[in-house]
Protein backbone atom coordinates (compact mmCIF):
# COMPACT_ATOMS: atom_id res chain seq x y z
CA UNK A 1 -33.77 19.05 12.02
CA UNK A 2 -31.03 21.94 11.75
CA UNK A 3 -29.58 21.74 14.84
CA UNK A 4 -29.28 18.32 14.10
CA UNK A 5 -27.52 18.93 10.96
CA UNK A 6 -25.45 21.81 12.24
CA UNK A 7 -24.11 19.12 15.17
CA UNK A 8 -23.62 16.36 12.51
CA UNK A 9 -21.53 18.96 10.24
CA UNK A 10 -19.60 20.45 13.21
CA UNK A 11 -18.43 16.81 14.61
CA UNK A 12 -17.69 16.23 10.69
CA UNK A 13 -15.46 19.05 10.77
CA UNK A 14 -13.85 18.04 13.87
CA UNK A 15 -12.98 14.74 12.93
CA UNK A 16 -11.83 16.10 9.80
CA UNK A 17 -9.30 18.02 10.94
CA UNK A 18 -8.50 15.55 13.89
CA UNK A 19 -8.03 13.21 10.39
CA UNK A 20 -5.74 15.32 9.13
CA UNK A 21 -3.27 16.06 12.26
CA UNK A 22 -3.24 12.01 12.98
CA UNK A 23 -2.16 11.55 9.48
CA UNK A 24 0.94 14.17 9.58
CA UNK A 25 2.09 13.01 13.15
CA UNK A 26 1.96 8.94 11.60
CA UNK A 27 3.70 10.31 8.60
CA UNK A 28 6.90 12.23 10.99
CA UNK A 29 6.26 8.60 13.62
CA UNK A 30 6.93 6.62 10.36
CA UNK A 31 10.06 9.00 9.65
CA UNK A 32 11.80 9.10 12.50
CA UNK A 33 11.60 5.38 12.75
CA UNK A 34 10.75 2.75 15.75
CA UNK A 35 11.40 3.48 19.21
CA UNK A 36 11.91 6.78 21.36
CA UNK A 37 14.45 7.71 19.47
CA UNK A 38 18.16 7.21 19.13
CA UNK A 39 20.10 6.49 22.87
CA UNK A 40 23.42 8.02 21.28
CA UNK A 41 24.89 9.62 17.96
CA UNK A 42 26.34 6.02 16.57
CA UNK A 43 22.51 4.40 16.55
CA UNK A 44 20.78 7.11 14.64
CA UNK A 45 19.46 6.31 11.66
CA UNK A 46 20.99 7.64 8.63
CA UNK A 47 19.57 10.49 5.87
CA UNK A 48 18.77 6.87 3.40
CA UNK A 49 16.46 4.83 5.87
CA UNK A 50 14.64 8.32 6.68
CA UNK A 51 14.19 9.01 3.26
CA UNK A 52 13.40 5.60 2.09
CA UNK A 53 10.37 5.57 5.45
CA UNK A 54 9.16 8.72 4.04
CA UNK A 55 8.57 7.82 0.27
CA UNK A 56 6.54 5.12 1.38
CA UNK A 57 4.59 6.50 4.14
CA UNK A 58 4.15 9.87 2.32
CA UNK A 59 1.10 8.58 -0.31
CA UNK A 60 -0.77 7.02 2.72
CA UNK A 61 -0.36 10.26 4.85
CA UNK A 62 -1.27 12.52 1.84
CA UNK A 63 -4.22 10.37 0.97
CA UNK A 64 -5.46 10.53 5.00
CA UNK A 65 -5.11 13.77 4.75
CA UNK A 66 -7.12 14.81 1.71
CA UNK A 67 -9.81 12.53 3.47
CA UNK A 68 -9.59 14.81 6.11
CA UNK A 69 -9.93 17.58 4.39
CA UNK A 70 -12.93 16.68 2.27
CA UNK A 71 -14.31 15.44 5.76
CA UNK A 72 -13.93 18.77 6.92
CA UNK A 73 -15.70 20.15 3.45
CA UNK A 74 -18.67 17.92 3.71
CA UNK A 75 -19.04 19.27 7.64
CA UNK A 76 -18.71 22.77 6.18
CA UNK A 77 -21.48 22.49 3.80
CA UNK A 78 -23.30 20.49 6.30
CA UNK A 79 -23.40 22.93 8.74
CA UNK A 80 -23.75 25.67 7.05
CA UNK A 81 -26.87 24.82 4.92
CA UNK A 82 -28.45 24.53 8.28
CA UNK A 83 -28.31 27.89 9.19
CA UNK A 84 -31.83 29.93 8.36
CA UNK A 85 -31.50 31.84 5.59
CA UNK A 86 -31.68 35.64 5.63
């Protein structure tokens, strides 16, 4: 029963903070806006469409990101209440 706990808490832990890195790289994907990027300095996009992308993404990466976090909390606790007592 603890070592199955301890597993379940570390994979919550992982996926936590694998939650919480997805979040911030769809947050900078949003940003910098579709495609590979600009082919030359006259298509880039300018300071108003990166800021506008970012306001909006911004509360959905912050909110995937707390998730992640208490994801990670919930594994902590998890796993450690599965460790014997001294």
């Amino acid at each position: 029963m603890n070592r199955a706990r301890r597993r379940v808490g570390i994979a919550l832990i992982v996926f936590g903070i694998l939650t919480i890195v997805v979040s911030v790289v769809v947050v900078l994907e949003i940003a910098n806006g579709p495609g590979a990027g600009p082919r030359s300095f006259a298509a880039r996009r300018g300071y108003d469409q990166v800021k506008i992308d970012m306001q909006r993404s911004f509360p959905y990466g912050l909110l995937a990101g707390l998730a992640g976090l208490g994801l990670a909390m919930v594994g902590s606790r998890l796993a450690k209440s599965a460790e014997p007592s001294a």
